[in-house]
Protein backbone atom coordinates (compact mmCIF):
# COMPACT_ATOMS: atom_id res chain seq x y z
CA UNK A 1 0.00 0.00 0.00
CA UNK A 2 1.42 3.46 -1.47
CA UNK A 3 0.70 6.76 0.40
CA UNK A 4 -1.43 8.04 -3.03
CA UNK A 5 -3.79 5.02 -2.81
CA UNK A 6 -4.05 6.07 0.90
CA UNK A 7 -4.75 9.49 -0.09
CA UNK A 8 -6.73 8.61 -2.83
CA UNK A 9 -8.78 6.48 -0.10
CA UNK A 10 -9.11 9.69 1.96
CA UNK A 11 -10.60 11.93 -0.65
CA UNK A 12 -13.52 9.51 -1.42
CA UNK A 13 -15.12 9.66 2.54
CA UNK A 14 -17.83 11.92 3.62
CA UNK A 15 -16.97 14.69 6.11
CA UNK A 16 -19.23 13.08 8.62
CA UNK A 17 -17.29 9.75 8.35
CA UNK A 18 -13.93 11.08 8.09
CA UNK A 19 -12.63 10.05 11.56
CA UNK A 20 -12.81 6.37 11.75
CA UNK A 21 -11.11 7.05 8.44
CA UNK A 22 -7.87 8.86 9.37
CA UNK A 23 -7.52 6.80 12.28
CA UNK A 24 -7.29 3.93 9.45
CA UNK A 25 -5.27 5.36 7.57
CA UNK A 26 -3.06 7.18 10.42
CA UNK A 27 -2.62 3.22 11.34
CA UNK A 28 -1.83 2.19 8.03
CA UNK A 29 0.58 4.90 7.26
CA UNK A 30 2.77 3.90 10.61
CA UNK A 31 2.30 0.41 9.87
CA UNK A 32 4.12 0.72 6.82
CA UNK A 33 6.85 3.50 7.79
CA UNK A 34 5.31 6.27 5.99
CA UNK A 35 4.96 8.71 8.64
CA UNK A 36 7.46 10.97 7.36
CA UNK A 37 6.76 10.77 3.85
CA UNK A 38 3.03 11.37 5.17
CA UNK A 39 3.76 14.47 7.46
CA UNK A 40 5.66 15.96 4.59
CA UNK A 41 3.16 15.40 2.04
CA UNK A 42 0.52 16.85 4.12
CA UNK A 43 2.16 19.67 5.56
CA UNK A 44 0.57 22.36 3.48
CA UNK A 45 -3.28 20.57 2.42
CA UNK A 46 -5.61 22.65 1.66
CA UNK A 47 -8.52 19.84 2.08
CA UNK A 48 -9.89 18.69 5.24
CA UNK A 49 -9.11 15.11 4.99
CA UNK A 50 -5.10 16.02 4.39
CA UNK A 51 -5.32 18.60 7.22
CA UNK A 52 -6.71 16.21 9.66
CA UNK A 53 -4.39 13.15 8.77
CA UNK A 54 -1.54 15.80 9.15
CA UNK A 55 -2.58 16.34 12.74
CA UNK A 56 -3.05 12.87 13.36
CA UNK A 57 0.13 11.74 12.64
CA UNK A 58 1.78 14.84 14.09
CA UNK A 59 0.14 13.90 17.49
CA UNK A 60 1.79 10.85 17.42
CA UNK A 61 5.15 11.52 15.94
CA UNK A 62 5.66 14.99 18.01
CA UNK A 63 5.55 16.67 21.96
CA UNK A 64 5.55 20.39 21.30
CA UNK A 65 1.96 21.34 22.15
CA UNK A 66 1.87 24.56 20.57
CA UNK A 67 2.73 23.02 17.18
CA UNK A 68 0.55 20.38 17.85
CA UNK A 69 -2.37 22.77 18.72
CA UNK A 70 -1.93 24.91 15.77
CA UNK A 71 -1.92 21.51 13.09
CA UNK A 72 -5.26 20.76 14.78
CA UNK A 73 -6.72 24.12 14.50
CA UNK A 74 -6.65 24.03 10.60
CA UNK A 75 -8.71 20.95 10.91
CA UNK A 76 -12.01 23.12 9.92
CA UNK A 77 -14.64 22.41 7.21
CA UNK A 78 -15.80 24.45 4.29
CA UNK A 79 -17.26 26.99 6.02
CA UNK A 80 -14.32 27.50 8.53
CA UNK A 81 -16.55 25.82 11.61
CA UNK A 82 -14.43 23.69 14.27
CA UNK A 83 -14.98 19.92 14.02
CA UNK A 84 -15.65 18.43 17.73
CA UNK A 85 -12.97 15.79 17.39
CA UNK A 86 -9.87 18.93 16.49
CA UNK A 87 -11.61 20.89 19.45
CA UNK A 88 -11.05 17.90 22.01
CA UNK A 89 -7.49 16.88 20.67
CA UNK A 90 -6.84 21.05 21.51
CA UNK A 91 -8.24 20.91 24.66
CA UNK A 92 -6.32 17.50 25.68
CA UNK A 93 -3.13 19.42 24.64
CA UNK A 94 -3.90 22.31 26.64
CA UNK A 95 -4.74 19.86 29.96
CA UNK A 96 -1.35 18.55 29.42
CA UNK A 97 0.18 21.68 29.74
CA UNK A 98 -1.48 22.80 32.39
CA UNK A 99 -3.47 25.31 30.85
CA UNK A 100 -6.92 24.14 32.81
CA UNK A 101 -8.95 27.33 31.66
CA UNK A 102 -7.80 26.74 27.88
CA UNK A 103 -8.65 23.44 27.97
CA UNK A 104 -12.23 24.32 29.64
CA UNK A 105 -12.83 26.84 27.04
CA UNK A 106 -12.27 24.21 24.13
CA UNK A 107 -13.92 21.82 25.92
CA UNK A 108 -16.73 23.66 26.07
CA UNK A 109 -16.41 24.41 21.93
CA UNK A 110 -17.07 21.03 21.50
CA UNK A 111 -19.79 20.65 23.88
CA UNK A 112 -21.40 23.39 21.97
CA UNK A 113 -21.15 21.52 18.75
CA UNK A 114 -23.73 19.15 17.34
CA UNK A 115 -21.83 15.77 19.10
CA UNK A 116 -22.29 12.05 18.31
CA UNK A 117 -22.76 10.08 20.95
CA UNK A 118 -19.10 8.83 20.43
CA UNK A 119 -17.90 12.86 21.42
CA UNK A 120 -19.31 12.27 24.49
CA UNK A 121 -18.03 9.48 25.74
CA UNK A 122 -14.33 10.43 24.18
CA UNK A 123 -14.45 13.91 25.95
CA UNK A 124 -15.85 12.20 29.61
CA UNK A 125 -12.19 11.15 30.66
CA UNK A 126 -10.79 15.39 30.29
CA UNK A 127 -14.04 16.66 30.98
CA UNK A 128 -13.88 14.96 34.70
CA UNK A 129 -10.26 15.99 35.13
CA UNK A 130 -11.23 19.85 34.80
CA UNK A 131 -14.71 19.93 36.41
CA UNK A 132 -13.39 20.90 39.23
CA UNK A 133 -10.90 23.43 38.10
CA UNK A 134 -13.36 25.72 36.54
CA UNK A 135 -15.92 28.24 38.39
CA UNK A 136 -19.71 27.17 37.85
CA UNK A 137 -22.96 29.92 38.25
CA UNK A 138 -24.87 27.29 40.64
CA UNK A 139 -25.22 23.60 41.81
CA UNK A 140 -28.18 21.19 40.63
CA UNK A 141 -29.08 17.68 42.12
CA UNK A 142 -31.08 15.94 39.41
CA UNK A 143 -32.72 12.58 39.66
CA UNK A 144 -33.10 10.13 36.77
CA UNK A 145 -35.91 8.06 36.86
CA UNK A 146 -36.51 5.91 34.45
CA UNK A 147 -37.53 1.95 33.23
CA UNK A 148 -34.52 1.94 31.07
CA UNK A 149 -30.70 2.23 31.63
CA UNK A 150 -29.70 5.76 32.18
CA UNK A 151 -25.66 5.60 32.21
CA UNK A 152 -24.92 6.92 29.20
CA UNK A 153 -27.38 9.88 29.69
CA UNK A 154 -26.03 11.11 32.83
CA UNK A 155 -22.76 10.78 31.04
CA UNK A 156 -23.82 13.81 28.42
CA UNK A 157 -26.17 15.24 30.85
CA UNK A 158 -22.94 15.78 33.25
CA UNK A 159 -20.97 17.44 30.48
CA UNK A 160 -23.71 19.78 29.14
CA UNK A 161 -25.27 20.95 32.24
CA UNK A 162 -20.99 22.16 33.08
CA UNK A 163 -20.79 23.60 29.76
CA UNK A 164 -23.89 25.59 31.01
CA UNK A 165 -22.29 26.37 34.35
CA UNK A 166 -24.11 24.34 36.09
CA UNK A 167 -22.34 22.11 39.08
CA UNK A 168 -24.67 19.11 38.57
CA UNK A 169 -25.24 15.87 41.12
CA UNK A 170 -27.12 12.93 40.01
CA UNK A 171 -28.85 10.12 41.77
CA UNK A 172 -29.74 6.96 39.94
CA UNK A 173 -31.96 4.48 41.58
CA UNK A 174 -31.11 0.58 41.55
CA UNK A 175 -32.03 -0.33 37.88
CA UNK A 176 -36.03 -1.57 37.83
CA UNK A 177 -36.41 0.60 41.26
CA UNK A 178 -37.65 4.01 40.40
CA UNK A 179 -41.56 3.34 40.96
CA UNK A 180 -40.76 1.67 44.49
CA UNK A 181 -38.34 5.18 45.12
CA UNK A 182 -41.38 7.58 44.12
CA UNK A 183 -43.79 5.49 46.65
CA UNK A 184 -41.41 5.12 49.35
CA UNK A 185 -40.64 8.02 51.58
CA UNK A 186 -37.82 6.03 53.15
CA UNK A 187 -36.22 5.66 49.96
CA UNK A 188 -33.04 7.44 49.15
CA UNK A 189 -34.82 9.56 46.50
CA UNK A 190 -36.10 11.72 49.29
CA UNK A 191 -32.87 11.96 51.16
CA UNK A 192 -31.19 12.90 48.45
CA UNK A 193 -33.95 16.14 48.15
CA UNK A 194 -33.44 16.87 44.02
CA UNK A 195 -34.03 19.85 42.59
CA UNK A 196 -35.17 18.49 39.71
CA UNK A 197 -36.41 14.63 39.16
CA UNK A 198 -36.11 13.31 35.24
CA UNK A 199 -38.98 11.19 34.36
CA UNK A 200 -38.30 8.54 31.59
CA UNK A 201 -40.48 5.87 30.51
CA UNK A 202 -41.48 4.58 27.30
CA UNK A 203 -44.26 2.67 25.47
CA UNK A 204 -43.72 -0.64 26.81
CA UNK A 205 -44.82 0.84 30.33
CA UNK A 206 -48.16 1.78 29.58
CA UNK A 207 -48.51 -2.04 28.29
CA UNK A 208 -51.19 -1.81 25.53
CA UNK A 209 -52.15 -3.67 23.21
CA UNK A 210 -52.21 -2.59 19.30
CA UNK A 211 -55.79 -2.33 19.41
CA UNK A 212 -57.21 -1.78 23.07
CA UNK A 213 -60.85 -2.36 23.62
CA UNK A 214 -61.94 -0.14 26.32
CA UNK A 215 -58.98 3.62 25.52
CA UNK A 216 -60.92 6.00 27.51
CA UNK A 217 -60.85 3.74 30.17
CA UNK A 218 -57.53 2.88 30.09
CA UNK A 219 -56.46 6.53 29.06
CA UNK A 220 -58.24 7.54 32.75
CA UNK A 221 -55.91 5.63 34.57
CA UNK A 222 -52.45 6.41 33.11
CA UNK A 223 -53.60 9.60 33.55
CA UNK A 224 -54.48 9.61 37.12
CA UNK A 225 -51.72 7.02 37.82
CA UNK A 226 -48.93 9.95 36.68
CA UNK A 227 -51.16 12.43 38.13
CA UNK A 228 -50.48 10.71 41.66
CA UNK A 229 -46.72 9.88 41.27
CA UNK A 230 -46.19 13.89 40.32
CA UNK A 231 -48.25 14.58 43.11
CA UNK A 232 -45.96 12.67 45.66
CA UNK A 233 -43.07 14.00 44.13
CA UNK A 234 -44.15 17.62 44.26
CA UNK A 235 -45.59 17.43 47.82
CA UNK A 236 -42.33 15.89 49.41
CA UNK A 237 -39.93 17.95 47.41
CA UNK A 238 -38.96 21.47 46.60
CA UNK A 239 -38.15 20.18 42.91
CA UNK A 240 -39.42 20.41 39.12
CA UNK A 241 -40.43 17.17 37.36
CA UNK A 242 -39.11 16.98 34.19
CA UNK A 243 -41.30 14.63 32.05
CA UNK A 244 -40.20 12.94 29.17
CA UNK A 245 -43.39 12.52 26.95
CA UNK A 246 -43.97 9.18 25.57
CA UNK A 247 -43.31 8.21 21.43
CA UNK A 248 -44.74 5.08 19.76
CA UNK A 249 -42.79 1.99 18.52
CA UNK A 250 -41.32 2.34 15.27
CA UNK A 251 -43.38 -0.70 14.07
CA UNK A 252 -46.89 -1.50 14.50
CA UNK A 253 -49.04 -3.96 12.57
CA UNK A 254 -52.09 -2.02 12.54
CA UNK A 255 -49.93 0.81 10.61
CA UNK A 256 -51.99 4.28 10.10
CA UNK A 257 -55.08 2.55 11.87
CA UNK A 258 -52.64 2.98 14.98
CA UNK A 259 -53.21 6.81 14.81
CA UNK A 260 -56.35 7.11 13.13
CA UNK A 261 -58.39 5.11 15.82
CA UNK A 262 -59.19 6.32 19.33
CA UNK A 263 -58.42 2.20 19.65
CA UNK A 264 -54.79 2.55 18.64
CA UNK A 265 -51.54 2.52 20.51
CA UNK A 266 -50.50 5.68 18.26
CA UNK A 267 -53.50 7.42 19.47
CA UNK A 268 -53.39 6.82 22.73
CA UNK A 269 -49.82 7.50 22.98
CA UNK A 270 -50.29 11.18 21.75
CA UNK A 271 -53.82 11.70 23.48
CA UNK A 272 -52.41 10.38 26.96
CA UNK A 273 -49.42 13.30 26.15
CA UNK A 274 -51.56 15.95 25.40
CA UNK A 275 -53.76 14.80 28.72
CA UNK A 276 -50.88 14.79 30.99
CA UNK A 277 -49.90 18.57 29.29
CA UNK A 278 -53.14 19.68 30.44
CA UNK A 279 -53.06 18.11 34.06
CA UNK A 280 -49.61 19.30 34.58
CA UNK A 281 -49.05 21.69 37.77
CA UNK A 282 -47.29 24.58 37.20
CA UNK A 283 -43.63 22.48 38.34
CA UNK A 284 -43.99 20.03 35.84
CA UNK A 285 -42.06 21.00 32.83
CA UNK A 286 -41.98 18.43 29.44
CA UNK A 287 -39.76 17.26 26.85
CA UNK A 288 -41.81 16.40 23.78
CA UNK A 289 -40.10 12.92 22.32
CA UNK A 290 -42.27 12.57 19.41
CA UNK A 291 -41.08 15.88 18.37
CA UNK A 292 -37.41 15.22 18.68
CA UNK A 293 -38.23 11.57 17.14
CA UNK A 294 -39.29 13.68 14.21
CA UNK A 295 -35.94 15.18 13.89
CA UNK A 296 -33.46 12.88 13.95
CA UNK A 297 -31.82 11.36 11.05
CA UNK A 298 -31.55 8.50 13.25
CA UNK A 299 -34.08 6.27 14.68
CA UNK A 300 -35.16 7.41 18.15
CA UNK A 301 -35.18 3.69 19.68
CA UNK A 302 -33.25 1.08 18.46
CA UNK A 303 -34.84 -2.40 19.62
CA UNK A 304 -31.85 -4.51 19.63
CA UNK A 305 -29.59 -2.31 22.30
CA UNK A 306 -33.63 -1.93 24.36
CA UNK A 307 -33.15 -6.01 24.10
CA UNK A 308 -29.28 -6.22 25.02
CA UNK A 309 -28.77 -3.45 27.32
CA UNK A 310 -32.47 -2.12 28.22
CA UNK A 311 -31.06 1.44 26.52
CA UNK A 312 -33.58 4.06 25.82
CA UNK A 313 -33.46 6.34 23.52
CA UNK A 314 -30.84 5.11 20.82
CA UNK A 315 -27.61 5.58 21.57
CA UNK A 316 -28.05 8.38 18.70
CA UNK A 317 -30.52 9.69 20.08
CA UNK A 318 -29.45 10.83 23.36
CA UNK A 319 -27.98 13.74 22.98
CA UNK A 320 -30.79 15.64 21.71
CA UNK A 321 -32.94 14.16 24.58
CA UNK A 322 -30.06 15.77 27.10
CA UNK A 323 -30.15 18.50 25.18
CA UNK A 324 -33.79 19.34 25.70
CA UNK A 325 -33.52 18.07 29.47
CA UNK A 326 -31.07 20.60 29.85
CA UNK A 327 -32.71 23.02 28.25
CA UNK A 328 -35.57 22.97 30.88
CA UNK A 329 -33.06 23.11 33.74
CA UNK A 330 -31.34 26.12 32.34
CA UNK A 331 -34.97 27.50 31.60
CA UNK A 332 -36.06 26.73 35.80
CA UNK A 333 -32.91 27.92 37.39
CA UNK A 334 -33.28 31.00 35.60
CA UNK A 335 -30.04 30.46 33.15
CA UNK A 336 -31.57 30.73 29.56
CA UNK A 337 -30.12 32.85 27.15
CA UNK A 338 -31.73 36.48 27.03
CA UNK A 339 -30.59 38.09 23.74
CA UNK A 340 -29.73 37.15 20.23
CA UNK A 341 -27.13 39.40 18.82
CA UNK A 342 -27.22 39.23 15.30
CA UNK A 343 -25.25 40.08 12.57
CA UNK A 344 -26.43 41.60 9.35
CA UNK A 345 -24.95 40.24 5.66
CA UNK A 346 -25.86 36.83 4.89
CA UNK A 347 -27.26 36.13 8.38
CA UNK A 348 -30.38 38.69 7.64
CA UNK A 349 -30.35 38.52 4.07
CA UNK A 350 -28.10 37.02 1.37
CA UNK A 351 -25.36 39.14 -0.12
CA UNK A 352 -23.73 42.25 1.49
CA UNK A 353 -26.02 45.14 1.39
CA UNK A 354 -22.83 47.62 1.18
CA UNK A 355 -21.82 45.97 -2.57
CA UNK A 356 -24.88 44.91 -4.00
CA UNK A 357 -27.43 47.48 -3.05
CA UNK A 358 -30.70 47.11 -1.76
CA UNK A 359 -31.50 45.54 -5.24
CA UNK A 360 -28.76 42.90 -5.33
CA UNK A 361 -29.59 41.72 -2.09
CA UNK A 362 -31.63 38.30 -1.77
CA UNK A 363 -34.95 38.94 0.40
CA UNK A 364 -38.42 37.60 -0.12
CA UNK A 365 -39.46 35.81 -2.98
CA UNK A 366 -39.23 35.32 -6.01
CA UNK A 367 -35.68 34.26 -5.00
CA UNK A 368 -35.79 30.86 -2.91
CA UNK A 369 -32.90 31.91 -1.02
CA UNK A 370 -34.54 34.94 -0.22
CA UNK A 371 -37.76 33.50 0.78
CA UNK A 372 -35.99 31.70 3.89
CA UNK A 373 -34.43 34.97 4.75
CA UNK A 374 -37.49 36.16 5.12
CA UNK A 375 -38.75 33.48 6.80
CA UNK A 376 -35.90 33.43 9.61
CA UNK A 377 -37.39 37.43 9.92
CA UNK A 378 -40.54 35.93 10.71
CA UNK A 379 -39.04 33.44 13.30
CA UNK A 380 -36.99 36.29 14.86
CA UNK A 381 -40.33 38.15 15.57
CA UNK A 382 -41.75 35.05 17.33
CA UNK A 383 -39.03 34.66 19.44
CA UNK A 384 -38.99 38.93 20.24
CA UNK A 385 -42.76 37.89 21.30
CA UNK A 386 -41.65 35.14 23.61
CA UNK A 387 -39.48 38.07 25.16
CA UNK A 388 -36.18 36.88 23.49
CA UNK A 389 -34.26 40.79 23.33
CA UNK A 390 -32.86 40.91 19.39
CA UNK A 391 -29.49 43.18 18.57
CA UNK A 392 -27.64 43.69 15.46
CA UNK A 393 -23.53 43.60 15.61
CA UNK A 394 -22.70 44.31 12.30
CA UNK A 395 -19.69 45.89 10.79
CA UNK A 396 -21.53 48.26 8.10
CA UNK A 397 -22.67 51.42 6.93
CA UNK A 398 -25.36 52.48 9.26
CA UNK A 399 -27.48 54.50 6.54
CA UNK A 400 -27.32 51.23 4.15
CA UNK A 401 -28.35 49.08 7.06
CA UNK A 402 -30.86 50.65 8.04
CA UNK A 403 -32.74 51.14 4.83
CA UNK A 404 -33.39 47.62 4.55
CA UNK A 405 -35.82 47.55 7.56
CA UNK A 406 -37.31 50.62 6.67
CA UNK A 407 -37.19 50.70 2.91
CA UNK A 408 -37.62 47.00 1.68
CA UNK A 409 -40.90 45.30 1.28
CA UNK A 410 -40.13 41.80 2.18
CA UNK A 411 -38.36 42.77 5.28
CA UNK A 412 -40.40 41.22 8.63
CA UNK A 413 -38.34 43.19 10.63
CA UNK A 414 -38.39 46.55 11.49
CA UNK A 415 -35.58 48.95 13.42
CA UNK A 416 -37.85 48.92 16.61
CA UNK A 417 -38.06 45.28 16.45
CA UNK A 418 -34.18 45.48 17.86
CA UNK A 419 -32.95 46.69 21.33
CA UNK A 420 -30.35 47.89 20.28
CA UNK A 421 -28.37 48.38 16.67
CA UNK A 422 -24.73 48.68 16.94
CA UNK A 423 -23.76 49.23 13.12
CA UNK A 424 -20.31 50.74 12.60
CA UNK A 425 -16.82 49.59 12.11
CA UNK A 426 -15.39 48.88 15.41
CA UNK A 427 -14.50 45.41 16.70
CA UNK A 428 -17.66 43.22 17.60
CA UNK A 429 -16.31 42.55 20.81
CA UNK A 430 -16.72 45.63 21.32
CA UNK A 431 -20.17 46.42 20.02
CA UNK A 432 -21.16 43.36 22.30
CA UNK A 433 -20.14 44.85 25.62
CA UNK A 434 -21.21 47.95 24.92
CA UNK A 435 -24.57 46.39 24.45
CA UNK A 436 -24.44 44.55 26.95
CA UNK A 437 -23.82 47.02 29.19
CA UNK A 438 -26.87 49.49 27.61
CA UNK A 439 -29.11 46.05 28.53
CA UNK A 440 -27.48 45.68 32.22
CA UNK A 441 -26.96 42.47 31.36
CA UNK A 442 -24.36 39.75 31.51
CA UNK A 443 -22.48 38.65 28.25
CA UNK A 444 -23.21 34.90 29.38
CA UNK A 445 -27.11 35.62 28.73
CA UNK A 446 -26.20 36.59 24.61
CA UNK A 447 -26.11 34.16 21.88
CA UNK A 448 -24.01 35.67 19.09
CA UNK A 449 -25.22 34.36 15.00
CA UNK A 450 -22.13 35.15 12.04
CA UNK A 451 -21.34 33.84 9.37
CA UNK A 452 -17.92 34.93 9.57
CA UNK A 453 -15.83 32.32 11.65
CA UNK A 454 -13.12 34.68 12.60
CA UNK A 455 -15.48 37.12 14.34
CA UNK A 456 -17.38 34.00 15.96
CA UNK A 457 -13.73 33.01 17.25
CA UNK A 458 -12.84 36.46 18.01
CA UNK A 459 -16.28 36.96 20.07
């Protein structure tokens, strides 16, 4: 094996499938004393896969972490975002030298990223080691319930609640346990006094049948049976319930009968949801699975690790469910973001209103790519109605910016749709603190949307 078929090899693989791949051919390069030729013939790529194999081999071939940490930080894709995997191997070089904030800070990159299952479990090792050695905004003590095995979810749910800043304790009940916890007051559920208890269960609980004869009936009960547990819970604790709702199989004989009869498991599923939505007190917050089912390119349960290893969701599919759990702690404990700073030129509309005028720019139909423009206008002024504050960073004119919100007709957004409108040339950084400090409020509360990477990596 030559280093061209090797390359050649390389060039053929799909950015999302590139690791497994440089770790093959990493192996196979060493394996047949090629790493110099390799290193050399990489040195200056100017395509990802060449870029990343040059860091690979480099970490094995060298010591010098700051030449090490710059190979990895060309390992970006085509639009100049980090890749989780370059962002971990930076932050493992900066925990080897010592450099515990650095490493925190990259760490935290990753987490931040849209992570594989496999991220998480490769970034638990480093993430333990600097837990401790960063400051957190407050301490959580969640509880995970559940009729399933929930190891792997604490494991993400431990990294993204620190990446949020939050100092977070878990208690898991003996597996098969959690209903005899809830009804015991002895149990060490109650000593352990949560702040938030994680319910998980899934369709096998409610054990129905494809077609059930008496649903209303039956529909009653689960109803009044979770009714109760929440009750117990909310009564004995100062805590929030965090309730995963319930999704269907991903087979079912009866196929759209399922959801079309009142009879059907599919029906019942998403009726006994929407019943438990309405019964809900006021400290019951929900996760909506059939939602999050909906979105992932991956199935939500895979029946052969439920069989093995009584694992639930998919391994792919936890991290969105932590995700969203996460999201309602953040959302309780008063930590969700406040403001969404945005930029301007291709972030607002397509093109750069400075070059190509207020007629070159793409908003509104009949340009597709204009038409979602103005549909992300339209999602920005839902979220301004939920009370999410919107700001514009941009480095422009000011008269050219603002004559697209006053001026074009398939603009959503208006100037007084924005708390504030920093438009000038001065650093973003800048522009963000200055804003921040017109708002009175902290930087951590502001999300910050560019498309320019060194401005995101600046800011």
């Amino acid at each position: 094996m030559n280093l061209e078929m090797i390359f050649d090899s390389l060039r053929s693989v799909q950015p999302g499938n590139l690791s497994r791949s440089i770790d093959w051919a990493a192996h196979a390069i060493c394996t047949n004393g090629l790493t110099e030729q390799a290193l050399a013939a990489t040195e200056n790529a100017d395509d990802l896969s060449g870029r990343w194999l040059h860091a690979r081999l480099a970490t094995d071939a060298r010591t010098d972490h700051v030449s090490l940490d710059a190979c990895w930080a060309r390992v970006v894709d085509g639009e100049g975002r980090d890749l989780p995997d370059a962002l971990l191997q930076r932050a493992r070089l900066a925990a080897r030298g010592d450099d515990p904030t650095s490493a925190a800070h990259l760490l935290k990159q990753v987490l931040f990223c849209e992570c594989g299952m496999a991220t998480y479990l490769r970034a638990e090792a480093l993430s333990r080691k600097i837990f401790s050695r960063v400051s957190h905004r407050k301490n959580v003590k969640v509880a995970l319930l559940a009729s399933c095995t929930t190891t792997l979810l604490k494991t993400v749910l431990q990294q993204l609640c620190w990446r949020d800043g939050l100092a977070a304790e878990f208690y898991e009940p003996d597996f098969g346990a959690y209903s005899r916890d809830i009804l015991s007051s002895a149990s060490r559920l109650y000593e352990f006094r949560p702040d938030f208890v994680v319910l998980l269960e899934n369709w096998r609980d409610v054990a129905l049948p494809e077609i059930s004869q008496d649903s209303a009936a039956a529909l009653k009960a689960a109803a009044g049976n979770q009714r109760e547990r929440w009750d117990r819970l909310l009564n004995a604790l100062d805590c929030s319930i965090i309730h995963i709702t319930l999704a269907g199989p991903s087979y079912d004989s009866t196929l759209g009968l399922s959801r079309r009869s009142p009879n059907g498991r599919a029906y019942f599923l998403s009726s006994l949801n929407q019943a438990l939505i309405e019964l809900a007190p006021e400290r019951v917050l929900f996760v909506d699975a059939e939602s999050l089912a909906a979105k992932l390119s991956a199935p939500w349960e895979d029946p052969i690790q439920w069989s093995a290893s009584r694992l639930y969701p998919s391994p792919e599919a936890l991290p969105a469910l932590a995700e969203s759990i996460v999201s309602n702690i953040r959302y309780a404990t008063g930590l969700n973001s406040k403001v969404l700073a945005l930029d301007l030129d291709n972030i607002l509309w397509g093109g750069i209103i400075g070059e190509d005028g207020m007629a070159g720019i793409k908003l509104g139909p009949p340009s597709a790519i204009g038409e979602r423009y103005q549909q992300f206008h339209y999602y920005l002024k839902a979220l301004s109605a939920r009370g999410v504050v919107l700001a514009v960073i941009s480095k422009n004119n000011p008269e050219d910016a603002t004559r697209v919100f006053t001026h074009h007709d398939a603009s959503a957004l208006a100037l007084d749709d924005f708390a504030a409108f920093e438009v000038n040339w001065t650093a973003k950084t800048a522009s963000l603190r200055s804003v921040a400090s017109a708002l009175r409020l902290g930087l951590d509360t502001f999300v910050f949307l560019d498309d320019n990477p060194v401005e995101r990596a600046a800011v």
